[in-house]
C-alpha atoms as a PDB file:
ATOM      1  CA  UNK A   1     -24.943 -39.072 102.027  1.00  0.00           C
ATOM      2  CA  UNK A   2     -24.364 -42.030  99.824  1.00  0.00           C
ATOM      3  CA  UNK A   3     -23.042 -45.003 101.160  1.00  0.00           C
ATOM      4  CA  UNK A   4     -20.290 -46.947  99.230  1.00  0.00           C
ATOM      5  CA  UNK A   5     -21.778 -50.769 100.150  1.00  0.00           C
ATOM      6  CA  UNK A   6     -25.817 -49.942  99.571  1.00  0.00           C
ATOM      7  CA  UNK A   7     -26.424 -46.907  97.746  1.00  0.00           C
ATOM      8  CA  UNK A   8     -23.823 -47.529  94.352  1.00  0.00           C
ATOM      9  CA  UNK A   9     -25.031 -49.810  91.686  1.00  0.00           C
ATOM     10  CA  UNK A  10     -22.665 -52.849  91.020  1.00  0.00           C
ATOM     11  CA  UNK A  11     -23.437 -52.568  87.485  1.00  0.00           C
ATOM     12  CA  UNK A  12     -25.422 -53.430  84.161  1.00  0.00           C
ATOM     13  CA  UNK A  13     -22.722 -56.440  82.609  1.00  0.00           C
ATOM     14  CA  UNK A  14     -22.609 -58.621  85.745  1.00  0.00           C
ATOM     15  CA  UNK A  15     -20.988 -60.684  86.385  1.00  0.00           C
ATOM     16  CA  UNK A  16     -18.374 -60.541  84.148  1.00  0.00           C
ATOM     17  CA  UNK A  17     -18.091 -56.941  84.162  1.00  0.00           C
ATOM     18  CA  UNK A  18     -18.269 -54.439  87.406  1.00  0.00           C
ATOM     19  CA  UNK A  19     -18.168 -51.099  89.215  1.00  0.00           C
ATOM     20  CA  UNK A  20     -15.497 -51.344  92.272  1.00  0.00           C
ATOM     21  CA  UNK A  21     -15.470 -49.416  94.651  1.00  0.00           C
ATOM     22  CA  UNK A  22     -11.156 -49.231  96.007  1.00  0.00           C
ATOM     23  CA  UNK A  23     -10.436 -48.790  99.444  1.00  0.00           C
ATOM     24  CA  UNK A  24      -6.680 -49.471  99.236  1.00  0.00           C
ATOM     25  CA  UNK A  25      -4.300 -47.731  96.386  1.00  0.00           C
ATOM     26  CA  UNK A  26      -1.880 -50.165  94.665  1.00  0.00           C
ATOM     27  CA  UNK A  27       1.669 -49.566  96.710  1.00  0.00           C
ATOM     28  CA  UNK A  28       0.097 -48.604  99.684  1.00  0.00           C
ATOM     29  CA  UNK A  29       0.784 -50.462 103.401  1.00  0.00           C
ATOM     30  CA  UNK A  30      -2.122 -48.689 104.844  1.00  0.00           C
ATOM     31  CA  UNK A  31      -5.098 -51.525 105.337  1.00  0.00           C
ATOM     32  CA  UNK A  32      -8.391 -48.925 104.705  1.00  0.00           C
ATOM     33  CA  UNK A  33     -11.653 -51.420 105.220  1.00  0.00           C
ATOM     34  CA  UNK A  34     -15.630 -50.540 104.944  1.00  0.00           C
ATOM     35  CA  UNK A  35     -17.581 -49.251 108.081  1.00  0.00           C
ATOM     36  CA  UNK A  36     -20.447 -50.948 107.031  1.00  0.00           C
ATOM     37  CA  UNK A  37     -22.634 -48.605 109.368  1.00  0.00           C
ATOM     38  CA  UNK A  38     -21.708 -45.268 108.152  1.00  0.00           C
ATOM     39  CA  UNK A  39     -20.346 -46.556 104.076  1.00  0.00           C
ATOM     40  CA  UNK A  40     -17.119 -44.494 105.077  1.00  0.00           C
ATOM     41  CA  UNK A  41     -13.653 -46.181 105.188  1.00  0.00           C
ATOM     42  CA  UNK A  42     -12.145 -47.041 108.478  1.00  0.00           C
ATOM     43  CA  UNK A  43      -8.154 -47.441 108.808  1.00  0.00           C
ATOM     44  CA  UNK A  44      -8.237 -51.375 110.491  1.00  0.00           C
ATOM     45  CA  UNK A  45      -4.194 -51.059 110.656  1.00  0.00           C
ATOM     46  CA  UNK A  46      -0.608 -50.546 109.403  1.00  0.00           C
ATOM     47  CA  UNK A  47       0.569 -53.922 107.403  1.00  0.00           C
ATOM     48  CA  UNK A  48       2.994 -55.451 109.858  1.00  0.00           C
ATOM     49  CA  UNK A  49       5.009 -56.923 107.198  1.00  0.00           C
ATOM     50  CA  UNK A  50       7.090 -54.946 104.918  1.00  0.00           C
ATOM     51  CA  UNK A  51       4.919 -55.719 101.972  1.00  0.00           C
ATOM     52  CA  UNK A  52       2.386 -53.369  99.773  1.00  0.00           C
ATOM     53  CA  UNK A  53      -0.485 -54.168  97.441  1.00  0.00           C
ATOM     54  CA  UNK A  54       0.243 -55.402  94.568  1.00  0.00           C
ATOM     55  CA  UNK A  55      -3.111 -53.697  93.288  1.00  0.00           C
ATOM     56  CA  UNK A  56      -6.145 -51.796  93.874  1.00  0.00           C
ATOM     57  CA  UNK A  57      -7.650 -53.129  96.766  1.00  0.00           C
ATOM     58  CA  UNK A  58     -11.575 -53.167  96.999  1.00  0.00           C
ATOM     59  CA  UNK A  59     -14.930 -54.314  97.059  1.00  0.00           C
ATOM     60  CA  UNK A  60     -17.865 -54.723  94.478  1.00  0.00           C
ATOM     61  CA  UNK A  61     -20.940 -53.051  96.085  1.00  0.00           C
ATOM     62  CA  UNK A  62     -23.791 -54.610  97.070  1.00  0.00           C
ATOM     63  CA  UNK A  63     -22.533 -58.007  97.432  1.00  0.00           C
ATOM     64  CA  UNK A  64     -21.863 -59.851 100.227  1.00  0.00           C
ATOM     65  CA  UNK A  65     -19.430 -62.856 100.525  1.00  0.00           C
ATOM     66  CA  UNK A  66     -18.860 -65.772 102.721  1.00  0.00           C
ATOM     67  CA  UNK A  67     -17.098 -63.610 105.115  1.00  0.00           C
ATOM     68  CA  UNK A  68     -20.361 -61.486 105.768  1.00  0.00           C
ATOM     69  CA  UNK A  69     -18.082 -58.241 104.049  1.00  0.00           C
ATOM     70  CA  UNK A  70     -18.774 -56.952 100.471  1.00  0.00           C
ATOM     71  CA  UNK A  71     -16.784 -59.198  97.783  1.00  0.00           C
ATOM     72  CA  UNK A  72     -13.110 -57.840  97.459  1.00  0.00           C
ATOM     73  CA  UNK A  73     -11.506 -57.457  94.077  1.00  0.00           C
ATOM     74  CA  UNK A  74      -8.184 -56.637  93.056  1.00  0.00           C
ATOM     75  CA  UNK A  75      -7.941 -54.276  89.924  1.00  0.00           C
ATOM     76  CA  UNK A  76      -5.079 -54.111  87.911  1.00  0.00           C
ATOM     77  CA  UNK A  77      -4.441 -50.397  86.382  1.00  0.00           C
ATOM     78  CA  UNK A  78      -1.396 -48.451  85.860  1.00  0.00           C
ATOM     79  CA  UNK A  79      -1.958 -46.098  88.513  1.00  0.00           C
ATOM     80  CA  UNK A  80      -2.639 -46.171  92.660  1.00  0.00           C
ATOM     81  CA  UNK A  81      -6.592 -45.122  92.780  1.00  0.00           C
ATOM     82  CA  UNK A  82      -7.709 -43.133  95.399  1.00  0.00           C
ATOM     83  CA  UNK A  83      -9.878 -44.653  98.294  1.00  0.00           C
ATOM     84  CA  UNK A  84     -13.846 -44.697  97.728  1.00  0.00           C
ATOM     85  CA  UNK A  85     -13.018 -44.075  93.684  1.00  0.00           C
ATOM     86  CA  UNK A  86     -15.620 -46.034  91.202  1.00  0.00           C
ATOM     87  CA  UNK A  87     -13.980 -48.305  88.667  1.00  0.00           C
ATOM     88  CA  UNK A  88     -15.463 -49.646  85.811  1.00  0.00           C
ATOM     89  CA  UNK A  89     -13.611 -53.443  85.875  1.00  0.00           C
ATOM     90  CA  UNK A  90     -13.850 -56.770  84.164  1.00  0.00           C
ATOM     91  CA  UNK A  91     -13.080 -59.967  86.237  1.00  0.00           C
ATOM     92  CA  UNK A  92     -10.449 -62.274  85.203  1.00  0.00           C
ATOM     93  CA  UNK A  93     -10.029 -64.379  87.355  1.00  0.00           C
ATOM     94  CA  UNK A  94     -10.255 -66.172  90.735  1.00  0.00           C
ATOM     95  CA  UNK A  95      -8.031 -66.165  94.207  1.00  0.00           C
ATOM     96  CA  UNK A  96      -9.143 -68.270  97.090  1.00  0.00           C
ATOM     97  CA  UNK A  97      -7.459 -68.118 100.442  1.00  0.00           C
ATOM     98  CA  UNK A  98      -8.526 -69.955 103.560  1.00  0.00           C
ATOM     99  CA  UNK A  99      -8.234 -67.384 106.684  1.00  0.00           C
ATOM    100  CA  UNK A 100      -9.478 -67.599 110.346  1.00  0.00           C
ATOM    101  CA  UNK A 101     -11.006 -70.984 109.284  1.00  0.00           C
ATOM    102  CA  UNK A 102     -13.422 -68.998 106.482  1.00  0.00           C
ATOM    103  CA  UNK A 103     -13.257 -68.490 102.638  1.00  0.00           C
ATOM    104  CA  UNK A 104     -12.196 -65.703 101.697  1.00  0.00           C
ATOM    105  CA  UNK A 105     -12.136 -65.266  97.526  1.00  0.00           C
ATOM    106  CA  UNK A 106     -10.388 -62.609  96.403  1.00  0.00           C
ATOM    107  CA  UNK A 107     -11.747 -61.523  92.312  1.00  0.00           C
ATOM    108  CA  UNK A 108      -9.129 -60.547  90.630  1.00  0.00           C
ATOM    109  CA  UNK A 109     -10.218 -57.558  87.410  1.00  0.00           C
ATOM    110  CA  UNK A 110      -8.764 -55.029  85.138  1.00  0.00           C
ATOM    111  CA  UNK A 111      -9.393 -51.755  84.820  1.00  0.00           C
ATOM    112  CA  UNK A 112     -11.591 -51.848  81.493  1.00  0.00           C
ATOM    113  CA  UNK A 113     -10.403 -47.252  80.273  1.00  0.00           C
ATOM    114  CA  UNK A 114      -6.692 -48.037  81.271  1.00  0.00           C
ATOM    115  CA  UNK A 115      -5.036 -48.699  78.444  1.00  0.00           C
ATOM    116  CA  UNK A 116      -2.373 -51.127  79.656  1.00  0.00           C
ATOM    117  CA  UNK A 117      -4.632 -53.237  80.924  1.00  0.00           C
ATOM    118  CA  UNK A 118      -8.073 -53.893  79.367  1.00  0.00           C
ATOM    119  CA  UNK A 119      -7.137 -55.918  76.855  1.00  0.00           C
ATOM    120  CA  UNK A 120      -6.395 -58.739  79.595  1.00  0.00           C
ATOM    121  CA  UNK A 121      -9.576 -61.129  79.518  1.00  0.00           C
ATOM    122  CA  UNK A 122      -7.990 -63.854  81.652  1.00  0.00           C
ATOM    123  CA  UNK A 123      -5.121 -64.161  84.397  1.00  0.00           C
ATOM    124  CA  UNK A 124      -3.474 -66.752  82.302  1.00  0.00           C
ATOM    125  CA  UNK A 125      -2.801 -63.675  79.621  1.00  0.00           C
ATOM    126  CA  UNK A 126      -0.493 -61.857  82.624  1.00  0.00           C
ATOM    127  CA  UNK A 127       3.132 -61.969  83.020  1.00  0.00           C
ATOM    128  CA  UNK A 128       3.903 -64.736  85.704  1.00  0.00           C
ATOM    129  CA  UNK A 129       5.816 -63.250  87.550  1.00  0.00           C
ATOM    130  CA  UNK A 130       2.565 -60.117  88.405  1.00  0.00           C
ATOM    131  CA  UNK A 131       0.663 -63.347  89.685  1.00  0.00           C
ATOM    132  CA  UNK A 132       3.006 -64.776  91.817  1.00  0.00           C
ATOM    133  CA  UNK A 133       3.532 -61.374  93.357  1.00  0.00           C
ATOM    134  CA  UNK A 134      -0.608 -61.185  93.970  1.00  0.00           C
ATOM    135  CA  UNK A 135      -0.316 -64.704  95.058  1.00  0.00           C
ATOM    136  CA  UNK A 136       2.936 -64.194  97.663  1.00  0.00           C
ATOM    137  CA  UNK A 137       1.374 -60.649  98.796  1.00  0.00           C
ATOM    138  CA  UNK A 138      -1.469 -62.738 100.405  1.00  0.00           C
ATOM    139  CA  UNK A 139       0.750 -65.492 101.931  1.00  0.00           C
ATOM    140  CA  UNK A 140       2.667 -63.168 103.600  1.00  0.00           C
ATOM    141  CA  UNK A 141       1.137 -59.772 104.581  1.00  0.00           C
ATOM    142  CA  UNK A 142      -0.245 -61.494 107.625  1.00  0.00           C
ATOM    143  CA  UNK A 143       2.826 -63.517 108.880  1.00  0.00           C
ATOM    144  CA  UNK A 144       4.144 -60.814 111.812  1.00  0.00           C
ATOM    145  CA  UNK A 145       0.543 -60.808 113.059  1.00  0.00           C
ATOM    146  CA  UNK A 146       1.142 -64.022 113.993  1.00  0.00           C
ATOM    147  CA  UNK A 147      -1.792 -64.986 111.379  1.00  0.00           C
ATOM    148  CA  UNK A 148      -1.143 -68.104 108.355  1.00  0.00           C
ATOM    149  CA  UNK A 149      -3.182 -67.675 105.518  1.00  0.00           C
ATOM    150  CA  UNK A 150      -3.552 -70.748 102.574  1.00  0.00           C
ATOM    151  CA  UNK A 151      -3.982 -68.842  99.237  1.00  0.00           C
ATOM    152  CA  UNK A 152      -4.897 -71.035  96.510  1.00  0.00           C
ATOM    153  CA  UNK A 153      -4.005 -70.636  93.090  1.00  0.00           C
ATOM    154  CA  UNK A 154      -5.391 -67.841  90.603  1.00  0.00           C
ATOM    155  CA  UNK A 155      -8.114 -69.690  88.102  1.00  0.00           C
ATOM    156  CA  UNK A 156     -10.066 -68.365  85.371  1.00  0.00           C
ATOM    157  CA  UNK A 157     -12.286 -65.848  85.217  1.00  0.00           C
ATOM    158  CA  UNK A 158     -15.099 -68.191  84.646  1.00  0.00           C
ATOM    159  CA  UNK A 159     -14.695 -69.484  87.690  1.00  0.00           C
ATOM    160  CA  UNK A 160     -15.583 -66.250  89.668  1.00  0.00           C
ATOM    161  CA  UNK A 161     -18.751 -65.530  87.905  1.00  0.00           C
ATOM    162  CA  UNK A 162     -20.596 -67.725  90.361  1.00  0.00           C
ATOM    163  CA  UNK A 163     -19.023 -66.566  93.149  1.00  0.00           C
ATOM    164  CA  UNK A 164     -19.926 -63.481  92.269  1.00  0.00           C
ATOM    165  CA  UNK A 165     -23.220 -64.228  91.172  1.00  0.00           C
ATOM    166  CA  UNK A 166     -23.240 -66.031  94.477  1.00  0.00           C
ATOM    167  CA  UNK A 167     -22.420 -62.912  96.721  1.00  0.00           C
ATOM    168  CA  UNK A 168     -25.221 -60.642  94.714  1.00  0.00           C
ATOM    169  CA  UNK A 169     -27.615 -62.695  95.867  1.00  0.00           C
ATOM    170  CA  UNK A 170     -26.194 -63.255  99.344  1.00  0.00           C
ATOM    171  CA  UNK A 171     -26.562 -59.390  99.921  1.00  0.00           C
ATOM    172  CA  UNK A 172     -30.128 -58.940  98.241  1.00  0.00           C
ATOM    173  CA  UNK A 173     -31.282 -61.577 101.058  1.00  0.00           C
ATOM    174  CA  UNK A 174     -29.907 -59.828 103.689  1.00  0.00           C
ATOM    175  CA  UNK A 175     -30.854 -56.342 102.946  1.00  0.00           C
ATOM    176  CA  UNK A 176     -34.275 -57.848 102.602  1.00  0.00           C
ATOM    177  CA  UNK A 177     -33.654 -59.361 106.198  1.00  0.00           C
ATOM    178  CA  UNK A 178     -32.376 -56.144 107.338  1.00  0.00           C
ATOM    179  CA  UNK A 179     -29.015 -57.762 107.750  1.00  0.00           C
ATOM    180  CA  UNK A 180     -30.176 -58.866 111.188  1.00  0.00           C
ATOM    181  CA  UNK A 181     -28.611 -62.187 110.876  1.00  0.00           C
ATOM    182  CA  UNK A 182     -25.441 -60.734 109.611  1.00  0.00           C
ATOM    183  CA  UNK A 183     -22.365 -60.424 111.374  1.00  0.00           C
END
């Protein structure tokens, strides 16, 4: 069995361009998140706010972020995408939030075969109003747990290739370790 985190190549254009791997359709209220034992998806819980994603929630495999999970990414596409489908994306930009005390960057990508999207190379290049929805979806879907989030602005893509870069190497380490020191 292949397992979504370890076993599927995050790509040959790095950083700039990526496979994803979604775990939560656009529109959905359903929080899916990695078992990082078993590569599966796990449902962690019902969004207590009456909020959705704004996209298609996931992770690029094989990284690891500050948070000790995969990377999450955002893709932008016309459609919801099925959990544990591969999409080909392109990074455009950058959203940090601060939550339980950690960083927790969010990279935000386009779908680069949907039509509607791919010809998006930076957030700046989207409609205001789609990035203050991102932006507010993360500064509130956590609010009726009780939880505050600070969610920074979105920046450029540029800005996430380190990060990214950052989290590639983060994960090689560790698998090398045999994630021992990972939480």
């Amino acid at each position: 069995m292949t397992h979504a985190w370890h076993d599927v190549t995050p790509g040959e254009d790095l950083p700039s361009e990526f496979t994803a791997i979604i775990e939560i359709p656009r529109g959905s209220s359903v929080k899916y998140e990695l078992d990082k034992e078993t590569g599966m998806l796990r449902l962690d819980r019902m969004l207590h706010s009456a909020v959705y994603y704004p996209a298609n929630y996931g992770f690029i495999p094989q990284t690891m972020a500050e948070d000790d999970d995969p990377l999450d990414v955002l893709v932008l596409c016309q459609e919801p995408v099925d959990p544990l489908t591969l999409v080909e994306a392109r990074a455009i930009g950058l959203m940090t939030m601060i939550d339980c005390g950690k960083r927790d960057h969010k990279i935000l990508a386009v779908a680069t075969h949907d039509p509607e999207f791919n010809s998006f190379h930076e957030a700046s290049e989207l409609p205001p109003h789609r990035l203050a929805m991102i932006r507010r979806f993360f500064q509130d879907y956590k609010m009726l747990e009780g939880k505050q989030v600070e969610v920074d602005d979105l920046t450029s893509a540029e800005t996430c290739f380190p990060i990214i870069r950052e989290a590639l190497e983060r994960y090689s380490l560790e698998r090398r370790r045999g994630f021992r020191e990972a939480k």
